[in-house]
N, C-alpha and C. Protein backbone atom coordinates (compact mmCIF):
# COMPACT_ATOMS: atom_id res chain seq x y z
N UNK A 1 -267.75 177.25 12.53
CA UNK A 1 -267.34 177.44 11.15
C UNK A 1 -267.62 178.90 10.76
N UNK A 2 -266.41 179.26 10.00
CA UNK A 2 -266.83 180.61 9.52
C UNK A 2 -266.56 180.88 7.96
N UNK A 3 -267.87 181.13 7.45
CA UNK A 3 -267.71 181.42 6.07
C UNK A 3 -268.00 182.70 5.23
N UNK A 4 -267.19 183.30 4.59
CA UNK A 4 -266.64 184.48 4.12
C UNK A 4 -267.07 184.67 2.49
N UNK A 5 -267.74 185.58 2.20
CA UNK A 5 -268.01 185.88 0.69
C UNK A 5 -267.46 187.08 0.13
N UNK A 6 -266.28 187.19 -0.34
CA UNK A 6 -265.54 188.38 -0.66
C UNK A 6 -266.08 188.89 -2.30
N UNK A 7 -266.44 189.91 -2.55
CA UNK A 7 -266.75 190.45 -3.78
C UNK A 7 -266.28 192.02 -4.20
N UNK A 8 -265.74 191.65 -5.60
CA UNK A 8 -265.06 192.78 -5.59
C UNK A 8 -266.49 193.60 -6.55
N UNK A 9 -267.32 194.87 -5.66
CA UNK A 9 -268.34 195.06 -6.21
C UNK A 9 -267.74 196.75 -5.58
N UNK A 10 -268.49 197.54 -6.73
CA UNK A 10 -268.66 199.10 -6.73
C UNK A 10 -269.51 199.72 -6.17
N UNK A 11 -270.75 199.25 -6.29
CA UNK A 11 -272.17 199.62 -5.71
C UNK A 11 -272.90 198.57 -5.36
N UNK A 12 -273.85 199.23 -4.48
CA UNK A 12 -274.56 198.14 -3.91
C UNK A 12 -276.00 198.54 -4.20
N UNK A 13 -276.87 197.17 -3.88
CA UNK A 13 -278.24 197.22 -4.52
C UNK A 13 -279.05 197.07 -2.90
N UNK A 14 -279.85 198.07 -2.66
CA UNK A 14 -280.76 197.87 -1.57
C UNK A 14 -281.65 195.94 -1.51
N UNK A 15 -281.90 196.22 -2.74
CA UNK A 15 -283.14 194.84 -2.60
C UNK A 15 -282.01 193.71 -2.41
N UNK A 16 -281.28 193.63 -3.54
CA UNK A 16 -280.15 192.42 -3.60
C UNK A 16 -279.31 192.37 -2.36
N UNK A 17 -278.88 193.27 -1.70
CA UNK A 17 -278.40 193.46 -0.21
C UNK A 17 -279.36 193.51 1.07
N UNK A 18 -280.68 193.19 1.03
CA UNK A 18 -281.68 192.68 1.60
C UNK A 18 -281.25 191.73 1.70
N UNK A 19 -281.78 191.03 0.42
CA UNK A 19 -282.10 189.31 0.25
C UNK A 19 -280.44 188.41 0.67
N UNK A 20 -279.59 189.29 0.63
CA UNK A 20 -278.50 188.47 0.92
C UNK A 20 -278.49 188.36 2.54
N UNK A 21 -278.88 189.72 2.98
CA UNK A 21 -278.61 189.95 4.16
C UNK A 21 -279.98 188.55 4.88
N UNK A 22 -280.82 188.35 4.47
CA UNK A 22 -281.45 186.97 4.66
C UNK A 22 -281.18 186.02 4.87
N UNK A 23 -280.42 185.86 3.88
CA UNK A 23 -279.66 184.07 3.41
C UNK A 23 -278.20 184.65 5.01
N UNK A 24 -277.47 185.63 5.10
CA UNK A 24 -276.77 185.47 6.24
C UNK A 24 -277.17 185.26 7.38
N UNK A 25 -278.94 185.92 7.87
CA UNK A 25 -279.36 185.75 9.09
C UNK A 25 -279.67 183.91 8.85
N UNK A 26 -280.01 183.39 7.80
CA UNK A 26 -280.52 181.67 7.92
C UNK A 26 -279.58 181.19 8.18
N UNK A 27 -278.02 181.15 7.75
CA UNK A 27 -276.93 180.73 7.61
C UNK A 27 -276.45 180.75 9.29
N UNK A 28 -276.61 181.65 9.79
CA UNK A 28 -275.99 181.79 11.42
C UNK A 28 -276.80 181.16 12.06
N UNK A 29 -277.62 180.05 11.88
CA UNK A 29 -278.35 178.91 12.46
C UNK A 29 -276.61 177.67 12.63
N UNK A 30 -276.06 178.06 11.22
CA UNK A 30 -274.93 176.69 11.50
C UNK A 30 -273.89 177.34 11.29
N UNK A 31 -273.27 178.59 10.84
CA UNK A 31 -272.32 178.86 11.21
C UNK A 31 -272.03 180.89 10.69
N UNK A 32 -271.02 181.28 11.03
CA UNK A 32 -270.85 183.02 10.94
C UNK A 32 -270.88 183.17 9.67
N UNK A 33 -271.56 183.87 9.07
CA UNK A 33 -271.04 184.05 7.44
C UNK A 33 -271.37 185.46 7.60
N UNK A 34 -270.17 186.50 6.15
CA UNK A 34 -270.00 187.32 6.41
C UNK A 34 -269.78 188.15 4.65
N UNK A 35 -270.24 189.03 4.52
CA UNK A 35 -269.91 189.63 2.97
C UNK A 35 -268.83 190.35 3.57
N UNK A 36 -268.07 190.41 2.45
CA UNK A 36 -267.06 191.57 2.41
C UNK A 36 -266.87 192.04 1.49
N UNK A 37 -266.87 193.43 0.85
CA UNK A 37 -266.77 194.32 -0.62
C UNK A 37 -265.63 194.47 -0.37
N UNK A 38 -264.82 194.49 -1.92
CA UNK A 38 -263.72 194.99 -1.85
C UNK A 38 -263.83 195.83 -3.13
N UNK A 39 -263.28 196.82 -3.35
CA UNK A 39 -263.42 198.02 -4.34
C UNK A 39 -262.18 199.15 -3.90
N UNK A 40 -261.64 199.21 -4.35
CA UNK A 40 -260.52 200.32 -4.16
C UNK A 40 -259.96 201.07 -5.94
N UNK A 41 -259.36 202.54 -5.54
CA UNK A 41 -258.91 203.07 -6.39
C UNK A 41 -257.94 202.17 -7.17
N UNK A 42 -257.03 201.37 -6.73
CA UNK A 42 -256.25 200.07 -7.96
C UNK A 42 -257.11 199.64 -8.64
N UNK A 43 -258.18 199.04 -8.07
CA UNK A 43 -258.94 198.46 -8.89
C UNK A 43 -259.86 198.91 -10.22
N UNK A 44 -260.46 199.91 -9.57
CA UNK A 44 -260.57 200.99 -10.21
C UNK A 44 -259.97 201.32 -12.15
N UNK A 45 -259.04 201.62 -11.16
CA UNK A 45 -258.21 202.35 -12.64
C UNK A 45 -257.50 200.94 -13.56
N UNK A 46 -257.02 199.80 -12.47
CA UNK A 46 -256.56 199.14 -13.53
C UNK A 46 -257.56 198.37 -14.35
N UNK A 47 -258.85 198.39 -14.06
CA UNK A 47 -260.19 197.78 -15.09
C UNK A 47 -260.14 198.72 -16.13
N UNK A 48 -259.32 200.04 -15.96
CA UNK A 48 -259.38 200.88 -17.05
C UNK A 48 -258.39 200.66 -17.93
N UNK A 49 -257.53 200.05 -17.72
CA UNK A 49 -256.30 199.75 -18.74
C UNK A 49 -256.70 198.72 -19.46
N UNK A 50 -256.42 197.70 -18.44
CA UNK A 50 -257.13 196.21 -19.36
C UNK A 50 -257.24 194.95 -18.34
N UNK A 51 -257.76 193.75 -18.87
CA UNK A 51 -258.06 192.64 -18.53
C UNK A 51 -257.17 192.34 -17.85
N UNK A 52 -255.11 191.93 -18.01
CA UNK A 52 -253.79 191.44 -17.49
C UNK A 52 -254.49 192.25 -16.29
N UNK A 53 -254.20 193.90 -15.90
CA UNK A 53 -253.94 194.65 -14.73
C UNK A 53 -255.29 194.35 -14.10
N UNK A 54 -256.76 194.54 -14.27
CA UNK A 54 -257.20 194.39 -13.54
C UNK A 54 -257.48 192.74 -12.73
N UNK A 55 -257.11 191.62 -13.80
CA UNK A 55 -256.95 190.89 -12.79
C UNK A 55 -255.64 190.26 -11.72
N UNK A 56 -254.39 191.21 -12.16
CA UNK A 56 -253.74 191.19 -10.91
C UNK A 56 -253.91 192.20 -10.00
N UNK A 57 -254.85 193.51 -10.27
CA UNK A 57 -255.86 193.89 -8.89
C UNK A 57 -256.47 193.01 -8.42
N UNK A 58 -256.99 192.36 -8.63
CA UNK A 58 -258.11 191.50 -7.67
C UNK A 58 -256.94 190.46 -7.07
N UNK A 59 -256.50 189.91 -7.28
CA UNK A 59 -255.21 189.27 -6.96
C UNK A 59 -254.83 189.83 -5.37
N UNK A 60 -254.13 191.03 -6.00
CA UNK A 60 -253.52 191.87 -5.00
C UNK A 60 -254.54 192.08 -4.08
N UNK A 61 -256.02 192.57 -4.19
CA UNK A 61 -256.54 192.79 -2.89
C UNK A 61 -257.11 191.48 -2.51
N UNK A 62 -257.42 190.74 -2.93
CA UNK A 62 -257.80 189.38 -2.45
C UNK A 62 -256.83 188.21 -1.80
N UNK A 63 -255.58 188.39 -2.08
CA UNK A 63 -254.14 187.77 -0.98
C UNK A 63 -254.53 187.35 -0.06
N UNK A 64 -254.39 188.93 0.65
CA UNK A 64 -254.40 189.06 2.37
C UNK A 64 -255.17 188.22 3.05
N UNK A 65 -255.99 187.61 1.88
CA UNK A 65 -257.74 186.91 2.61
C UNK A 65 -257.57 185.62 2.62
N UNK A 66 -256.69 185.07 1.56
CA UNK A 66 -256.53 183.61 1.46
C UNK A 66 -255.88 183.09 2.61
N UNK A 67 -257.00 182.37 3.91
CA UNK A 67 -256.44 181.89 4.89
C UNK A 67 -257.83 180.54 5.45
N UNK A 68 -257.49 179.31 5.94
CA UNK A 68 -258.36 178.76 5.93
C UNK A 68 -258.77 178.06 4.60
N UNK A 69 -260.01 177.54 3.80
CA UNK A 69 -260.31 176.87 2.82
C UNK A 69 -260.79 177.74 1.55
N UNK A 70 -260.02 178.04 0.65
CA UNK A 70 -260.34 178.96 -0.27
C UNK A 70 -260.91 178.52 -1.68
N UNK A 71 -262.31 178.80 -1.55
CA UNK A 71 -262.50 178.32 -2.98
C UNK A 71 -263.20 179.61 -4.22
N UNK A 72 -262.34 179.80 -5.16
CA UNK A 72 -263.14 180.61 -6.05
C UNK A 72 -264.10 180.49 -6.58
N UNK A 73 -265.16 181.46 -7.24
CA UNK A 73 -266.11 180.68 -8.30
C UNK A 73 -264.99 181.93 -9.70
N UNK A 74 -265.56 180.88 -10.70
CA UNK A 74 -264.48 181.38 -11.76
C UNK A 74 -265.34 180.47 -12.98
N UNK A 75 -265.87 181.67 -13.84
CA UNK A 75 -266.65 180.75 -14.97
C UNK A 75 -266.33 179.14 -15.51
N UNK A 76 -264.48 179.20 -15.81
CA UNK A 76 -264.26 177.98 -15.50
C UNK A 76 -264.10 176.76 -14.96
N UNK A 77 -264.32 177.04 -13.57
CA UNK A 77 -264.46 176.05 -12.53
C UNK A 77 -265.33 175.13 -12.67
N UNK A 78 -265.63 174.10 -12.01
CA UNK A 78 -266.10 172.60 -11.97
C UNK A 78 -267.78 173.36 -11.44
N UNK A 79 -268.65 172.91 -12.60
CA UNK A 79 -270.24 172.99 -12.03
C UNK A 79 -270.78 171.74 -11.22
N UNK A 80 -270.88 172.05 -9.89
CA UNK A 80 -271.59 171.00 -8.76
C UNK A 80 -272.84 171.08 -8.84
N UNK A 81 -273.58 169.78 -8.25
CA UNK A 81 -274.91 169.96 -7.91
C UNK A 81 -274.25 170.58 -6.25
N UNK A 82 -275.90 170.53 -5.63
CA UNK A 82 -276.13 171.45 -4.73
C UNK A 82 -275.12 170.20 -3.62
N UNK A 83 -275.74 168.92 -3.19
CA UNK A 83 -275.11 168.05 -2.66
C UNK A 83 -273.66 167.77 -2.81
N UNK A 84 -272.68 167.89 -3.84
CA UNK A 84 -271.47 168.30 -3.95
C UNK A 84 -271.51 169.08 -3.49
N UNK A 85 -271.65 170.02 -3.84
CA UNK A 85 -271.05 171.69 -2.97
C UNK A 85 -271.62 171.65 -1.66
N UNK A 86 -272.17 171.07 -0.84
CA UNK A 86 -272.27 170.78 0.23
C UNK A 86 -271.23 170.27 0.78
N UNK A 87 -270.27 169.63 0.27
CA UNK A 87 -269.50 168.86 0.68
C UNK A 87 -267.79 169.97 1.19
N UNK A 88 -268.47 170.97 0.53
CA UNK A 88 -267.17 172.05 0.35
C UNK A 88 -267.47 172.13 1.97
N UNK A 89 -268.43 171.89 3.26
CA UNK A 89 -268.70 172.15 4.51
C UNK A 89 -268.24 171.09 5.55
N UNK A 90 -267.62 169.88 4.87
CA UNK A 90 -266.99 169.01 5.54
C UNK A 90 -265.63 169.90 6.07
N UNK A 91 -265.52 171.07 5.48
CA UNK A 91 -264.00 171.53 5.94
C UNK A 91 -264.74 172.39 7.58
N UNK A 92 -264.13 172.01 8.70
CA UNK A 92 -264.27 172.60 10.00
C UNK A 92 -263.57 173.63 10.08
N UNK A 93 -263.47 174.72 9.39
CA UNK A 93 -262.73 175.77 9.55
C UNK A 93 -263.11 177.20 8.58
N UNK A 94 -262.10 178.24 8.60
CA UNK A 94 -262.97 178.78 7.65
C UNK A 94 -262.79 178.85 6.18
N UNK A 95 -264.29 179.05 6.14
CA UNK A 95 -264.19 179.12 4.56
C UNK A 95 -264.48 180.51 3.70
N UNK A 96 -263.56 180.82 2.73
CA UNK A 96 -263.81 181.89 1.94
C UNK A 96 -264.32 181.44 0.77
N UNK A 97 -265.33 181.91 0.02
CA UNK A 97 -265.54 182.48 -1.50
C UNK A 97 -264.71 183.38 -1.73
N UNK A 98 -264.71 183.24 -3.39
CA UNK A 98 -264.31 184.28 -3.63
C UNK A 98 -264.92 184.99 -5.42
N UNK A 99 -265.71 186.05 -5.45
CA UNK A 99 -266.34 185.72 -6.83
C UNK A 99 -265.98 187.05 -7.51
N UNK A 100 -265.17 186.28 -8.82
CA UNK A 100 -264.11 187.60 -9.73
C UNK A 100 -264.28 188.59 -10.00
N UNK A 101 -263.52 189.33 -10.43
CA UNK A 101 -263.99 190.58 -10.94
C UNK A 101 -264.76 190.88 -12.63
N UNK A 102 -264.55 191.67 -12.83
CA UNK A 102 -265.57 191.81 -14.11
C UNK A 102 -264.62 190.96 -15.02
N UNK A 103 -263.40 190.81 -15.11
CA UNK A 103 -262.36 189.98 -15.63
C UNK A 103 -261.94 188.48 -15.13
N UNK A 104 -262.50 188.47 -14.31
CA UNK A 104 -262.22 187.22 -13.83
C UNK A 104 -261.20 187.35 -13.14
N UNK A 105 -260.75 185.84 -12.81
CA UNK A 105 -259.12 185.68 -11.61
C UNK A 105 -258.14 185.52 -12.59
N UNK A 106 -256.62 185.99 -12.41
CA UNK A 106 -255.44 185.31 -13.01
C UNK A 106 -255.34 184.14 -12.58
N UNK A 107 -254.01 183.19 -13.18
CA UNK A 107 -254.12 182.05 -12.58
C UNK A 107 -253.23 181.97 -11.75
N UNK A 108 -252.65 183.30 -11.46
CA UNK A 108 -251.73 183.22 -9.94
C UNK A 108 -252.92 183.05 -8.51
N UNK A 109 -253.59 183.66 -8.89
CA UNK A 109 -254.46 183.80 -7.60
C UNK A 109 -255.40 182.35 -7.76
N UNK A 110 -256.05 181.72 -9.04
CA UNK A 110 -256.70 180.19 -8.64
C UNK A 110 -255.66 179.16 -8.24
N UNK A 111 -254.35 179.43 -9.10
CA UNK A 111 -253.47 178.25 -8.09
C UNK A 111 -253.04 178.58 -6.62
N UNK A 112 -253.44 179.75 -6.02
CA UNK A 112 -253.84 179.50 -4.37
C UNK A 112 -254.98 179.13 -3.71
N UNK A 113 -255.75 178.99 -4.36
CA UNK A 113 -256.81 178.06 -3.69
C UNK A 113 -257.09 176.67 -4.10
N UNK A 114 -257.96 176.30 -3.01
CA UNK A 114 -258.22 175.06 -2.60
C UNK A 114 -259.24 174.40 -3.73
N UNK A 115 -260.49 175.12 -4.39
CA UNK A 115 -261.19 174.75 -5.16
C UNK A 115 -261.49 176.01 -5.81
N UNK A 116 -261.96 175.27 -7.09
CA UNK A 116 -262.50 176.28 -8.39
C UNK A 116 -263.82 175.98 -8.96
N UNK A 117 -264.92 176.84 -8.52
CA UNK A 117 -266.53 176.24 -9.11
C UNK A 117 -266.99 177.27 -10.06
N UNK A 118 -268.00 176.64 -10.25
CA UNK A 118 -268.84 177.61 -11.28
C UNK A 118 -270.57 177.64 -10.86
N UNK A 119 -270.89 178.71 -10.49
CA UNK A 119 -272.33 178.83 -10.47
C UNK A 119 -273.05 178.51 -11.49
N UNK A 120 -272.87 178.99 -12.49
CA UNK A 120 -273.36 178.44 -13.89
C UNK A 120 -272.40 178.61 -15.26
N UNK A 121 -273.06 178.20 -16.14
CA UNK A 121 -272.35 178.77 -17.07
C UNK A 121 -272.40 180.19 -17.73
N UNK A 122 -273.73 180.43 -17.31
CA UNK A 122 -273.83 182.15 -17.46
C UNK A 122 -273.07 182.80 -16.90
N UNK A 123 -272.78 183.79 -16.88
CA UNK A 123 -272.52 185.04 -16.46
C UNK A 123 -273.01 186.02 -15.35
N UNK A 124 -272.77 186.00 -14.12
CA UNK A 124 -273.60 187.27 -13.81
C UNK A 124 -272.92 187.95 -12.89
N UNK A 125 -274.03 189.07 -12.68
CA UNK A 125 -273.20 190.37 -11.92
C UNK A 125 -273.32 190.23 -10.56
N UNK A 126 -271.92 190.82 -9.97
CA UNK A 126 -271.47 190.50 -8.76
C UNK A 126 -272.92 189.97 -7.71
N UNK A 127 -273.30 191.37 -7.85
CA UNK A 127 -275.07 191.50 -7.00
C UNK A 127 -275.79 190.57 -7.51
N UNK A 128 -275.85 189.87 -7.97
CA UNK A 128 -277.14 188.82 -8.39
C UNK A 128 -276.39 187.26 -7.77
N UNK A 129 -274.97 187.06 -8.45
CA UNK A 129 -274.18 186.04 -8.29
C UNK A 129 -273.91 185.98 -6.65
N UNK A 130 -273.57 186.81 -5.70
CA UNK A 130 -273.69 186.61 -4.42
C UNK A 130 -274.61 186.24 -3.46
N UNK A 131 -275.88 186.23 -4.26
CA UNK A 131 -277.03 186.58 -3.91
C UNK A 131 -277.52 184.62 -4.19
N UNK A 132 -276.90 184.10 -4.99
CA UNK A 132 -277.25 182.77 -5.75
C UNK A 132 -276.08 182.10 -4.83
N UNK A 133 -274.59 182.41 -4.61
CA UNK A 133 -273.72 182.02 -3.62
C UNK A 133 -274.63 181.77 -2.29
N UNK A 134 -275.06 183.05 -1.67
CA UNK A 134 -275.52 182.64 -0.36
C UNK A 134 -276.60 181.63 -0.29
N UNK A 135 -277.40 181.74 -1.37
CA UNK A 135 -278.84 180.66 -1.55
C UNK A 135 -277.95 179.10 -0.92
N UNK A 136 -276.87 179.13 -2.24
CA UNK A 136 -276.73 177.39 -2.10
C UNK A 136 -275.71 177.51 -1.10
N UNK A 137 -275.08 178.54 -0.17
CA UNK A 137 -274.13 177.99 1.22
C UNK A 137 -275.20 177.40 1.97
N UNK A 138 -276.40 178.20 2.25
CA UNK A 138 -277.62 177.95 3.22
C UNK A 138 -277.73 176.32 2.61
N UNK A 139 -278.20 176.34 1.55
CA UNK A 139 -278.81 175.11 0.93
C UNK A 139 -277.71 174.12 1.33
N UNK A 140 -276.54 174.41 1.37
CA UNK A 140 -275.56 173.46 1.65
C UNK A 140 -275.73 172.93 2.89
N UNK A 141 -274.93 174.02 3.77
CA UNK A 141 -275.15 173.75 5.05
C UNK A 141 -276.49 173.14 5.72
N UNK A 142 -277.92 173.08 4.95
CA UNK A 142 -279.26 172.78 5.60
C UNK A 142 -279.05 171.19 4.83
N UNK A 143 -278.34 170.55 3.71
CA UNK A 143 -278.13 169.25 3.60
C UNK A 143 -277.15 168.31 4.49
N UNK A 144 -275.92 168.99 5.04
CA UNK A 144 -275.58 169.04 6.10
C UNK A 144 -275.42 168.36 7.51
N UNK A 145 -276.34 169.16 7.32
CA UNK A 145 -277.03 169.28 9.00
C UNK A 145 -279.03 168.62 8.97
N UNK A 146 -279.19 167.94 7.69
CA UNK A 146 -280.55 166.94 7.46
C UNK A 146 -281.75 168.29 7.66
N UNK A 147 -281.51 169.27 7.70
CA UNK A 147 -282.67 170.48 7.58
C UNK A 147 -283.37 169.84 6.29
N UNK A 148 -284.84 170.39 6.47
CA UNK A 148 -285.63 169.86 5.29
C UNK A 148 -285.73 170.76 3.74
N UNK A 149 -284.81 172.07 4.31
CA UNK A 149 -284.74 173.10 3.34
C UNK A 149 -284.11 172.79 1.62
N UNK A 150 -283.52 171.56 1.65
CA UNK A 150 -283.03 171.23 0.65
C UNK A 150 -283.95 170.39 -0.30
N UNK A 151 -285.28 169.83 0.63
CA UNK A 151 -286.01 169.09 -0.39
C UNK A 151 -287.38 169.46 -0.82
């Protein structure tokens, strides 16, 4: 299984890119998981116009990726416990995240995927929210696979 955390992030945080880089070394116990930044000059400039353009940037660079089981997190999406979202690992193939931009997703890009969650109802920034993504893939995958890490 291979699972994919795409974030459209500007900068990166030493500590918060530690601790993620953690949760990826626990995770390759059950399967490849992998960050990927995406940040480009479109993106860029169209966060400078407004909300419409920059979220058909993220759109546009996030496409190419939708292959395999795609699920967004998107403030509006369905809040799971940890054991639900475990269940997102019954899929044998790969799986992408995908967590929005400062605007969120259009709904061209959630009606291509497979599922729509919500970490919480808060809010947070890319670096913290990826960082809470990788916690509960591990946590997922260790309910899983009967690891004791979940209790």
């Amino acid at each position: 299984m291979n699972v994919n955390v795409f974030t459209i992030e500007k900068s990166s945080d030493k500590a918060l890119d530690s601790i993620a880089n953690d949760y990826i070394k626990m995770i390759s116990r059950f399967a490849k998981a992998e960050e990927i930044k995406i940040f480009n000059k479109q993106i860029a400039s169209a966060q400078m116009i407004g909300s419409r353009e920059a979220k058909a940037s993220y759109t546009k660079a996030y496409e190419p990726y939708l292959k395999g089981y795609n699920v967004a997190l998107d403030v509006e999406g369905k809040a799971l416990s940890s054991e639900e979202f475990s269940l997102i690992f019954d899929q044998d193939i790969t799986i992408n995240f995908f967590i929005g931009g400062a605007f969120g997703f259009d709904e061209v890009f959630l009606g291509q995927t497979q599922k729509i969650i919500s970490l919480s109802r808060l809010t947070y920034a890319h670096k913290i929210a990826k960082v809470v993504l990788f916690e509960q893939i591990y946590r997922g995958l260790c309910i899983k696979n009967n690891h004791p890490y979940h209790k």
